[in-house]
N, C-alpha and C. Protein backbone atom coordinates (compact mmCIF):
# COMPACT_ATOMS: atom_id res chain seq x y z
N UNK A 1 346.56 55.89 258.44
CA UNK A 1 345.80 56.42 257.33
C UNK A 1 345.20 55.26 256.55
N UNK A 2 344.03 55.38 256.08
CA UNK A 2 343.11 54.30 255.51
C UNK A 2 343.55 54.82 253.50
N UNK A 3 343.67 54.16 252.77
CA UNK A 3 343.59 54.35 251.46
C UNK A 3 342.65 53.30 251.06
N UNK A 4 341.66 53.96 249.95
CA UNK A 4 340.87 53.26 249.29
C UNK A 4 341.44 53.18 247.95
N UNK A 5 341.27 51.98 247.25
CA UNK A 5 341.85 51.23 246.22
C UNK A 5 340.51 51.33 245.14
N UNK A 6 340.73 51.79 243.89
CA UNK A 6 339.32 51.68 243.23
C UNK A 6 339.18 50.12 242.91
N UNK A 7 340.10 49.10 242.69
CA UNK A 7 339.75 48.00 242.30
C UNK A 7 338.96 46.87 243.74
N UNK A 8 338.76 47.53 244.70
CA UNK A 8 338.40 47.05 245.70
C UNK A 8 336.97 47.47 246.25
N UNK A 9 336.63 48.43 244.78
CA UNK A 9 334.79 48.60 244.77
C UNK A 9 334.38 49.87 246.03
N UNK A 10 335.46 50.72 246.45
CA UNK A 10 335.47 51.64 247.33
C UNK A 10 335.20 51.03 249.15
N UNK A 11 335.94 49.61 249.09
CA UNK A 11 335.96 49.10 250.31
C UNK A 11 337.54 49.72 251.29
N UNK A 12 337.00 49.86 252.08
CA UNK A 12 338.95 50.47 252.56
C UNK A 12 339.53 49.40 253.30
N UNK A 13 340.47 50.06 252.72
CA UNK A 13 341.73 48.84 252.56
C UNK A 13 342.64 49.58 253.27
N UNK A 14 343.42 49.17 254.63
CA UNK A 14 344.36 49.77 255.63
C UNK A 14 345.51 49.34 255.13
N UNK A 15 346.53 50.38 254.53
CA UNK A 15 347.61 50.14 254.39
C UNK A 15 348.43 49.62 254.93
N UNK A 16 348.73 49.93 255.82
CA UNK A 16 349.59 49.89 257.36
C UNK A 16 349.38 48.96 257.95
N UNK A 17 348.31 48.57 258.16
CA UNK A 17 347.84 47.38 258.75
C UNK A 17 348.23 45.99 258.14
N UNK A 18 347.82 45.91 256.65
CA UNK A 18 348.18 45.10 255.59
C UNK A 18 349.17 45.04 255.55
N UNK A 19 350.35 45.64 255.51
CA UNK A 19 352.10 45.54 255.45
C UNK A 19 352.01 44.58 256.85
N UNK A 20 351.87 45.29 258.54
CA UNK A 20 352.28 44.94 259.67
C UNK A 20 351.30 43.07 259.72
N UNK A 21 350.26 43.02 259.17
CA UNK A 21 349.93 41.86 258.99
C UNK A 21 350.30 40.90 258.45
N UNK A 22 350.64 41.20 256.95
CA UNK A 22 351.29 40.45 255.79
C UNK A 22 352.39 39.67 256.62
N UNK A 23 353.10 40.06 257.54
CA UNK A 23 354.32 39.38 258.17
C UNK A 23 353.83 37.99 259.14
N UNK A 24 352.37 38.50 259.14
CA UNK A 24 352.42 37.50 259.96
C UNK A 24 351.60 35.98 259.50
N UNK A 25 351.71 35.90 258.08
CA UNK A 25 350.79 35.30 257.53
C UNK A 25 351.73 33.93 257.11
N UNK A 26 351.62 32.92 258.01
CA UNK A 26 352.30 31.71 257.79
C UNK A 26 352.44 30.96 256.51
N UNK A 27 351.14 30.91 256.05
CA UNK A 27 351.28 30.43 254.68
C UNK A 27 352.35 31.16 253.42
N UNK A 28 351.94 32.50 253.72
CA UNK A 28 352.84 33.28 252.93
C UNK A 28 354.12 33.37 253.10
N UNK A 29 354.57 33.30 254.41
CA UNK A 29 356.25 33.43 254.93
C UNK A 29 356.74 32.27 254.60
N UNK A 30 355.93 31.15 254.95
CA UNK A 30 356.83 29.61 254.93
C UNK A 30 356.50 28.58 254.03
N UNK A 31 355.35 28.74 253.34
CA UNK A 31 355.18 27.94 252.10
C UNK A 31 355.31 28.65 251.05
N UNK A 32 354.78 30.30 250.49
CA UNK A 32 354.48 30.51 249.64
C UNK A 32 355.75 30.93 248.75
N UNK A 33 355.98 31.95 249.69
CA UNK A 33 357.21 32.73 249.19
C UNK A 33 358.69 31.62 248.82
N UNK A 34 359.04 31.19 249.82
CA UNK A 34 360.23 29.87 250.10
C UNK A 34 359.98 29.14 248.72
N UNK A 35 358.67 28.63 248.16
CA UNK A 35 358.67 28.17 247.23
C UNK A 35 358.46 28.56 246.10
N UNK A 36 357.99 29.92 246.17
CA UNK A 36 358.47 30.79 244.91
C UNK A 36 359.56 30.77 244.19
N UNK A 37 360.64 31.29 245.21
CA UNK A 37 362.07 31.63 245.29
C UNK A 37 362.48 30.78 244.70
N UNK A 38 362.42 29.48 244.87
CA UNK A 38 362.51 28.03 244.30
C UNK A 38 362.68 27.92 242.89
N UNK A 39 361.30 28.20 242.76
CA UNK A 39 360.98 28.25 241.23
C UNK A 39 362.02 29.58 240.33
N UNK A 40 361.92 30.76 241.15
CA UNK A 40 362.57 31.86 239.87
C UNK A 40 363.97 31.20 239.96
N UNK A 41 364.75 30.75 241.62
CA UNK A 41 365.90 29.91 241.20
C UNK A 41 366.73 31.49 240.67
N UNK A 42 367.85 31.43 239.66
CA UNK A 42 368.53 32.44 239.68
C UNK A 42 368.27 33.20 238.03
N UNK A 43 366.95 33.00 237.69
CA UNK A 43 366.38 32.96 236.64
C UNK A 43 366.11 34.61 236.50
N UNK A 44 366.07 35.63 236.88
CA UNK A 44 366.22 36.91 237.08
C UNK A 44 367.33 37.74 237.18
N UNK A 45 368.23 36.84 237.43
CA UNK A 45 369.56 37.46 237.33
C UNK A 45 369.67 39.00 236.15
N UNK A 46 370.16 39.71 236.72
CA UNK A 46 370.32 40.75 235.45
C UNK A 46 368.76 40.85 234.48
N UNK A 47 367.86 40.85 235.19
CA UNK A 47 366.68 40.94 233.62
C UNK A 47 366.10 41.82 234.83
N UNK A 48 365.09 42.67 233.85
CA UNK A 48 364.14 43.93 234.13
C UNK A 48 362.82 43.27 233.98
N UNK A 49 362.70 43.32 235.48
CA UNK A 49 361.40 42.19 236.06
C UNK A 49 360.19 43.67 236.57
N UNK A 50 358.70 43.44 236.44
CA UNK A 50 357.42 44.10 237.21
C UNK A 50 356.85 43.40 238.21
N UNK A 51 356.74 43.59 239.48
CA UNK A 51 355.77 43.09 240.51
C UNK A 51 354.69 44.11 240.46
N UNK A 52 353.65 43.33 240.14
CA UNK A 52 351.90 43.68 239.81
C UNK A 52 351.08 43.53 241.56
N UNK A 53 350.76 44.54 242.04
CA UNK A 53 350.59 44.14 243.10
C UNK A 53 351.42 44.26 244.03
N UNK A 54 352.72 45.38 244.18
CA UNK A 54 353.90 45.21 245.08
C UNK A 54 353.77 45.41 246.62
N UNK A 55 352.36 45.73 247.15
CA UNK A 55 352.29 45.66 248.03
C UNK A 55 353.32 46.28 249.41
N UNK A 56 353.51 46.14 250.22
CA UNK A 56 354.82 46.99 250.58
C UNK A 56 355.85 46.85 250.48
N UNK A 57 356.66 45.81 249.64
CA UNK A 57 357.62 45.99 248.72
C UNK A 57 358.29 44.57 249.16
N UNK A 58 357.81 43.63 250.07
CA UNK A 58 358.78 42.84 250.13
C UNK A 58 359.37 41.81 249.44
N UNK A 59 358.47 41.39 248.19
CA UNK A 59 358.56 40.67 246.98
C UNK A 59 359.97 41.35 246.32
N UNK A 60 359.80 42.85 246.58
CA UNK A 60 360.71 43.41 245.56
C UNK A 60 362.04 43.52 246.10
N UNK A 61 362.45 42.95 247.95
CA UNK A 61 363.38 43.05 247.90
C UNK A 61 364.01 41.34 247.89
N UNK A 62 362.89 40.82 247.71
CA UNK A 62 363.85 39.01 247.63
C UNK A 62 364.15 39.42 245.90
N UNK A 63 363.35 40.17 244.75
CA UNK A 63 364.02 40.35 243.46
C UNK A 63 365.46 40.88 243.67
N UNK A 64 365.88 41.58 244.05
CA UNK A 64 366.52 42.49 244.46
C UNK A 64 368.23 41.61 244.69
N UNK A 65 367.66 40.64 245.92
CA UNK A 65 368.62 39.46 246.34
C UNK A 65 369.10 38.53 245.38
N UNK A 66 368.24 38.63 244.30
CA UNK A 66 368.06 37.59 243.17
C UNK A 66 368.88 38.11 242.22
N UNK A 67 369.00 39.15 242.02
CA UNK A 67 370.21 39.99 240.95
C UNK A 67 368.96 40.67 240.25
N UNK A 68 367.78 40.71 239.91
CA UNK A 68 367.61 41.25 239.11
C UNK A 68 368.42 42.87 238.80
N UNK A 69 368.48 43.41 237.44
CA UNK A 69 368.81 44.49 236.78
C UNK A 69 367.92 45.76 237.43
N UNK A 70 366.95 45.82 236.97
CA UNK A 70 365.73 46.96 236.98
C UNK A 70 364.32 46.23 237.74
N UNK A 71 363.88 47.02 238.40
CA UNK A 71 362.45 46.66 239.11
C UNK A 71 361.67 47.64 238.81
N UNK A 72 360.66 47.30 238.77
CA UNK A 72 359.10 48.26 238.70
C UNK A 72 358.16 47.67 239.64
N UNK A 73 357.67 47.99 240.24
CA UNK A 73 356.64 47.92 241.04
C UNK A 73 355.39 48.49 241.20
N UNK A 74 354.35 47.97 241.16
CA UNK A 74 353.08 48.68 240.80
C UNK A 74 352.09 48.45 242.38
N UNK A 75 351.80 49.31 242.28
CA UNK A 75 349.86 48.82 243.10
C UNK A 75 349.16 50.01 242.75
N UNK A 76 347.68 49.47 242.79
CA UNK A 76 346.89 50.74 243.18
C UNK A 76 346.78 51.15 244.54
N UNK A 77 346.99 51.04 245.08
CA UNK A 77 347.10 51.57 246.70
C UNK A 77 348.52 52.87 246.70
N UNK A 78 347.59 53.92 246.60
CA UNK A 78 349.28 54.61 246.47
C UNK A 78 349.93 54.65 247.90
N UNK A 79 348.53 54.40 249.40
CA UNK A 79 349.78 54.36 250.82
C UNK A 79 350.37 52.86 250.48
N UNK A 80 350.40 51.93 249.27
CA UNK A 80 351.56 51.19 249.43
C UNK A 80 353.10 51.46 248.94
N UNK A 81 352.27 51.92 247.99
CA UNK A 81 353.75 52.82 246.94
C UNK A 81 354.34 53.43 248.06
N UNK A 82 353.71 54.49 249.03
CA UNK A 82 354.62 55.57 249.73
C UNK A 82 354.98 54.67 250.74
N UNK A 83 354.72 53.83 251.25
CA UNK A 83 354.60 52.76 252.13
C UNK A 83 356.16 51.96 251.28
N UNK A 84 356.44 51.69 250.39
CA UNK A 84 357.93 51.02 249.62
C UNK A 84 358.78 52.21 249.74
N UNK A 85 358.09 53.25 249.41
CA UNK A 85 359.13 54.31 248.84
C UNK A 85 359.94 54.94 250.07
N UNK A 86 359.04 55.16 251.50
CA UNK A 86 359.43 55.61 252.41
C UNK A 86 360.27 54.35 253.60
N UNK A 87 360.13 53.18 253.00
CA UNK A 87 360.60 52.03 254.35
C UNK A 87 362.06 51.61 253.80
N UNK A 88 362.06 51.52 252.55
CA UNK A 88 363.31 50.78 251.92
C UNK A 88 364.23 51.74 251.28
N UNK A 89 365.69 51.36 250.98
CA UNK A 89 366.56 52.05 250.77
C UNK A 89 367.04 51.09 249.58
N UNK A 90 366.71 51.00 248.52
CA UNK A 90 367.77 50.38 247.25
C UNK A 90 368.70 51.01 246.79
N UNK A 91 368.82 49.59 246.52
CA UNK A 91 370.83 50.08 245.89
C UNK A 91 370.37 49.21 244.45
N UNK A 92 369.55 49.31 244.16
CA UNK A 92 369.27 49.02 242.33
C UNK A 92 368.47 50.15 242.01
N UNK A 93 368.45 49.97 240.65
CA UNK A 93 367.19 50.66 239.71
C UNK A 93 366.21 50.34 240.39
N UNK A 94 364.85 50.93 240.88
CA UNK A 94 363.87 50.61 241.70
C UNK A 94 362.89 51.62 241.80
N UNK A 95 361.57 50.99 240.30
CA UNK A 95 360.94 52.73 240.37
C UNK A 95 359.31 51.72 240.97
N UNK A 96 358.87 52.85 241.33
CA UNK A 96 357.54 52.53 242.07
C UNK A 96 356.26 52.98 241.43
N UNK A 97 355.47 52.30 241.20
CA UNK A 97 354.17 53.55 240.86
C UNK A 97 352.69 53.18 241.02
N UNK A 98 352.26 53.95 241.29
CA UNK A 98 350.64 53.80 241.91
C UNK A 98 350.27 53.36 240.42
N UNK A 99 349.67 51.99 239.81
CA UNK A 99 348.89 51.79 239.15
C UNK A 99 348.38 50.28 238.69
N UNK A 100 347.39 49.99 238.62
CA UNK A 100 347.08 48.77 238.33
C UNK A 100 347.32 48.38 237.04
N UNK A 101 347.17 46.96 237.42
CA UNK A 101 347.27 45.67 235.99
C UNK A 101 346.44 46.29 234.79
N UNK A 102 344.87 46.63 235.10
CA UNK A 102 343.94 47.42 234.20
C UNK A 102 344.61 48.32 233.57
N UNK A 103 345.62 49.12 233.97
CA UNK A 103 346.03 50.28 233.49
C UNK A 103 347.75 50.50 232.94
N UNK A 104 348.06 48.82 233.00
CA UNK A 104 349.59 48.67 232.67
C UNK A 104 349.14 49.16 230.85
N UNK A 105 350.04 49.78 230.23
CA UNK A 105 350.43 50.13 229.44
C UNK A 105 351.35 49.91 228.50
N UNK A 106 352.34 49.81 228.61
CA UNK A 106 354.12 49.40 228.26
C UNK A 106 353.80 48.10 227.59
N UNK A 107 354.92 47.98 226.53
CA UNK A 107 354.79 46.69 225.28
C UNK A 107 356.25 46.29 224.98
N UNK A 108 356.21 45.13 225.62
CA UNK A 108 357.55 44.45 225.25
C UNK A 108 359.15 45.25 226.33
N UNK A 109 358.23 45.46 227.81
CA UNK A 109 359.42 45.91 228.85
C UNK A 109 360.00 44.76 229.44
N UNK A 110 359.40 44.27 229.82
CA UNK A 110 359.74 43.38 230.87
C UNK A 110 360.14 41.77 230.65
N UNK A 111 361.46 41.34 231.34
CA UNK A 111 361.52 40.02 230.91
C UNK A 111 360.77 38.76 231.71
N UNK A 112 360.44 39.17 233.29
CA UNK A 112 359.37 38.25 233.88
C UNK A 112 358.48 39.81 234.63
N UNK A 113 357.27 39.08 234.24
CA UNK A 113 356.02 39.84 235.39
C UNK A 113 355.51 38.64 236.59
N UNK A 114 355.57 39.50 237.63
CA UNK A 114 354.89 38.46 238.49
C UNK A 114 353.62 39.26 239.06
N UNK A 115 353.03 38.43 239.46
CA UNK A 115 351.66 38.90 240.21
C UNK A 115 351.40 37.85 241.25
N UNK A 116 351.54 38.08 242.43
CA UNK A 116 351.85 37.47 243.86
C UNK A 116 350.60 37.93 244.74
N UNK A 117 349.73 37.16 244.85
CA UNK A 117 348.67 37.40 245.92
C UNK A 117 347.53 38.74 245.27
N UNK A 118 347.88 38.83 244.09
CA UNK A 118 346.79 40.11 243.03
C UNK A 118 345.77 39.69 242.42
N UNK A 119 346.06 38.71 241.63
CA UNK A 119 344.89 38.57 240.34
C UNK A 119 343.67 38.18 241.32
N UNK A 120 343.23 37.99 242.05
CA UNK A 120 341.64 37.99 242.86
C UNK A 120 341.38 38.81 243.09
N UNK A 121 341.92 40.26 243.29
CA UNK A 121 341.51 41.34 243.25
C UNK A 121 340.73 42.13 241.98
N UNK A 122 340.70 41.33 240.80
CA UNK A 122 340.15 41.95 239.42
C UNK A 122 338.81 41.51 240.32
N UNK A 123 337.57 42.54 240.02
CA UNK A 123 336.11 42.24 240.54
C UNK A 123 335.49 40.87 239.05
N UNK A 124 336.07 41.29 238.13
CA UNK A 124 335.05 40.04 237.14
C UNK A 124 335.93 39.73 236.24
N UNK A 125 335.40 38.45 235.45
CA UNK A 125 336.15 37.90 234.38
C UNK A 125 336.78 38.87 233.69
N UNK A 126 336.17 39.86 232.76
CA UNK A 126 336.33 40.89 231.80
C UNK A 126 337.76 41.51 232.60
N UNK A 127 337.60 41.91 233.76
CA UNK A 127 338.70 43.10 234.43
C UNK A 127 340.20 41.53 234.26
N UNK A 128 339.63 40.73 234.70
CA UNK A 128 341.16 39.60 234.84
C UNK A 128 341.59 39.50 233.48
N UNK A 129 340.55 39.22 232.31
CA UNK A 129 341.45 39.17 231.32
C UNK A 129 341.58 40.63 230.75
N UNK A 130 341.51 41.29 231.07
CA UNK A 130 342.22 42.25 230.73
C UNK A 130 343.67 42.71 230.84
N UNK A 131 343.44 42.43 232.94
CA UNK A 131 345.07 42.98 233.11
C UNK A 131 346.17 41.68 232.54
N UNK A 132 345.65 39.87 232.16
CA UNK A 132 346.34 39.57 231.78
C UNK A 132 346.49 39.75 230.24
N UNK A 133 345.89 40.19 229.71
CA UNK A 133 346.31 40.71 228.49
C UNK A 133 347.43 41.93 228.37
N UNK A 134 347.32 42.49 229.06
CA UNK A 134 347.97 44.15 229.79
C UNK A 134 349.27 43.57 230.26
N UNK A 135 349.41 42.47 231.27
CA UNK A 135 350.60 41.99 231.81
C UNK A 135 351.00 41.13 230.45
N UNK A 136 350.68 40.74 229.36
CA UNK A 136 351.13 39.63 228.57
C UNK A 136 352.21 40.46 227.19
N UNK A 137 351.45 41.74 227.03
CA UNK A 137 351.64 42.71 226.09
C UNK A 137 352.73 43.96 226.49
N UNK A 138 353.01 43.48 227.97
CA UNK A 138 354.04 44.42 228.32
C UNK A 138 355.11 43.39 228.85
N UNK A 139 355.32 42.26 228.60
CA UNK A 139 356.38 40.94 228.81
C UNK A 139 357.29 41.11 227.09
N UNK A 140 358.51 41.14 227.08
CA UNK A 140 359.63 40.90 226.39
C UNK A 140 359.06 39.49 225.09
N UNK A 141 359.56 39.44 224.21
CA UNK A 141 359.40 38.43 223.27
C UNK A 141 360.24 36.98 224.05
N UNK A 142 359.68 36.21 224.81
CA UNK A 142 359.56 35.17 225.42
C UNK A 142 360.22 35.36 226.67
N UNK A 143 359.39 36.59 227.19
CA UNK A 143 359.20 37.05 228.94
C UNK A 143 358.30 35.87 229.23
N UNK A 144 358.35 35.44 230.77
CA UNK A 144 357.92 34.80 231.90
C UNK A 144 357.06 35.74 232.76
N UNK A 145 355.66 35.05 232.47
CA UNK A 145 354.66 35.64 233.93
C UNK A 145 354.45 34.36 234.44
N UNK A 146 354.89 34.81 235.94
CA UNK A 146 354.58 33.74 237.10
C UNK A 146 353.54 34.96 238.43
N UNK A 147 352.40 33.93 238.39
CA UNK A 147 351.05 34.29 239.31
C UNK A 147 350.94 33.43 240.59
N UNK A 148 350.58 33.98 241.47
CA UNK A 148 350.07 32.89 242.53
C UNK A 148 348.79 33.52 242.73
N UNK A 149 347.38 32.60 242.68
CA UNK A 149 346.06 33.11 243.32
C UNK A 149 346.31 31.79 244.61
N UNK A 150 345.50 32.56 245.73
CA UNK A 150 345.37 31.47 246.65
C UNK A 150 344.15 30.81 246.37
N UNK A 151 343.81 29.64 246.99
CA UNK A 151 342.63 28.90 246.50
C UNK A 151 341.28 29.62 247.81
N UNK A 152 340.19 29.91 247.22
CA UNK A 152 339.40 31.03 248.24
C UNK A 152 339.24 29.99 249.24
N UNK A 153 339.03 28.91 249.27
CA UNK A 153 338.72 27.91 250.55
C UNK A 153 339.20 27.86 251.01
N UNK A 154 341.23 27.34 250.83
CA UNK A 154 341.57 27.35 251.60
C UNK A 154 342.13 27.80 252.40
N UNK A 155 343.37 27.46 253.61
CA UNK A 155 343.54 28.31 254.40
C UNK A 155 345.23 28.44 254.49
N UNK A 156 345.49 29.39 253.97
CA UNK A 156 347.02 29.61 253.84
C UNK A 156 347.66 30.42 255.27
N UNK A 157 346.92 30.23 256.42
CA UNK A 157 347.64 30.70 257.64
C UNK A 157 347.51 29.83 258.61
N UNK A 158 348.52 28.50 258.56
CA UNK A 158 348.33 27.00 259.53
C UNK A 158 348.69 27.87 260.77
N UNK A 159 348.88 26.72 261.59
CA UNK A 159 349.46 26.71 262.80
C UNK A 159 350.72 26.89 262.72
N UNK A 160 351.23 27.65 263.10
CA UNK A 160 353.04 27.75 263.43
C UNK A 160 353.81 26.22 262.78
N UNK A 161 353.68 25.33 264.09
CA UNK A 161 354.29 24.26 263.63
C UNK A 161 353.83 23.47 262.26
N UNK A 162 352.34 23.52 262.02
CA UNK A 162 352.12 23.24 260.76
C UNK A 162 352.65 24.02 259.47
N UNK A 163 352.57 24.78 259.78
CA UNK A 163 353.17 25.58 258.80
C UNK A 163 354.68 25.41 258.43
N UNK A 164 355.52 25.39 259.61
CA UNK A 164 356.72 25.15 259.39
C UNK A 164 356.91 23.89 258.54
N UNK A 165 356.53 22.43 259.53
CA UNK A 165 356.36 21.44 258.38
C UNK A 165 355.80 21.34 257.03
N UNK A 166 354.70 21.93 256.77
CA UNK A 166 354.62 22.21 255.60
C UNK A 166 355.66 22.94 254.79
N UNK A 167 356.18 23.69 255.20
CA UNK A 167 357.40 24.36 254.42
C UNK A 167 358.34 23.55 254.07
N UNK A 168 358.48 23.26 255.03
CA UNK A 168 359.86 22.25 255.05
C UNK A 168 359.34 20.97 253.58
N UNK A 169 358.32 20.71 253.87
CA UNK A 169 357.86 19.59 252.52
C UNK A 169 357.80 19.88 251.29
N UNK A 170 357.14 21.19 251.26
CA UNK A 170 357.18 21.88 249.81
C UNK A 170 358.05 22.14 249.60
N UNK A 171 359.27 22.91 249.98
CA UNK A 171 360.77 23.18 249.67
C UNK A 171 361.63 22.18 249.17
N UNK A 172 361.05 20.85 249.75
CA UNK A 172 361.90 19.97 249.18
C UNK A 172 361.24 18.98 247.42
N UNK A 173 360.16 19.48 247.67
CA UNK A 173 359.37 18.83 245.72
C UNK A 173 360.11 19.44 245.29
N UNK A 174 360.24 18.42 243.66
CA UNK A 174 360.77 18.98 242.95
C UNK A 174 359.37 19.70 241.77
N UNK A 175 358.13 19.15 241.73
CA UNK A 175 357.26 19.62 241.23
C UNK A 175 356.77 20.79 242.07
N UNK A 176 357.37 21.41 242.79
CA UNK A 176 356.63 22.79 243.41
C UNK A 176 356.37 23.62 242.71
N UNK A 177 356.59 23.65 240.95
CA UNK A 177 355.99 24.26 240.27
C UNK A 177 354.62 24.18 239.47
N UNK A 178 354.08 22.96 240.05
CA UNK A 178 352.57 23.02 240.12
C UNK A 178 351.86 23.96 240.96
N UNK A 179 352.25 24.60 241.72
CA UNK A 179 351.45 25.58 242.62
C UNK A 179 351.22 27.00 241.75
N UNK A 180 352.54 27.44 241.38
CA UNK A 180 352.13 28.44 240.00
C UNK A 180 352.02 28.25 238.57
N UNK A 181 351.44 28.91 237.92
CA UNK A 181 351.28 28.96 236.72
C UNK A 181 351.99 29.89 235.75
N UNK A 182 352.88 29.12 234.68
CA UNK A 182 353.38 30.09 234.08
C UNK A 182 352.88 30.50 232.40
N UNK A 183 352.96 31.28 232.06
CA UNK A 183 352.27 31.83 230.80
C UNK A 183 353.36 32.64 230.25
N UNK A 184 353.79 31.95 229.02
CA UNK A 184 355.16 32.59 228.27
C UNK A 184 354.67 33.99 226.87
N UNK A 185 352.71 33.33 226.78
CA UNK A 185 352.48 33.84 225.77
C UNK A 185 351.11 33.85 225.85
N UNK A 186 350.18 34.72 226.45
CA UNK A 186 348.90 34.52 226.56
C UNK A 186 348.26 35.43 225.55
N UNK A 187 346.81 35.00 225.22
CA UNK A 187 346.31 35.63 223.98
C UNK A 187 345.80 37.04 224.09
């Protein structure tokens, strides 16, 4: 089944496909994520975290591993939502819901928001600062948003073995938190 995403300008966007692909995306398995993990470290423990963008949920189950308390998970793609809701089995608090960053709501829920492979999806300036205004206004009184955009040039799916070595290098910086950006308090 094809779902169209309104923030994607009525381009279709294959659910199914996107999950069974996502796995295979080197940059993402062995640099991106590995060095995420890095960074949250055990910094989630027990706190009521949002993934913006949850895509088919696998962000939400390394939170999950991490201790967080409570999860929320958002996309506009609702075959991703049914796509989390129907593949995984939690054993936490773990609510799901079809809706975008544009349309986050909630003030002062959450103690980290992340947005993982999303914010390029806003079509223009106006729509990005919006949802980060939206993601900033629904973060806890000195909540953590951590973002990753990829850079459009380059190419985050090496070669196997490149990739691996690359992992292996970034895992070991201790500045691997130059790759994301964190915002404790945006305007």
């Amino acid at each position: 089944m094809v779902a169209v995403s309104p923030s994607q300008n009525g381009v279709e966007f294959p659910a199914e496909t996107y999950v069974t692909a996502s796995k295979k995306w080197l940059g993402q398995s062995i640099i991106v994520y590995p060095s995420l993990l890095k960074v949250i470290g055990d910094r989630v423990n027990g706190k009521v975290v949002i993934d913006i963008g949850c895509g088919g949920g696998k962000f939400v189950q390394e939170l999950i591993k991490l201790g967080a308390n409570k999860i929320v998970g958002i996309d506009s793609n609702n075959e991703m939502i049914k796509s989390c809701r129907n593949n995984y089995n939690y054993t936490k608090d773990v609510i799901f819901r079809e809706e975008s960053s544009l349309d986050l709501s909630e003030e002062s829920t959450y103690d980290f928001a992340f947005a993982i492979f999303v914010l390029h999806f806003n079509n223009n300036v106006a729509e990005l600062r919006k949802s980060l205004i939206n993601i900033a206004r629904s973060l806890k009184p000195g909540g953590e948003f951590i973002a990753f955009v990829p850079n459009g040039v380059g190419d985050y799916n090496p070669t196997a073995l490149l990739g691996k070595m690359l992992g292996m290098f970034f895992a070991n910086l201790d500045f691997i938190c130059d790759y994301f950006y964190r915002c404790n308090s945006c305007p």
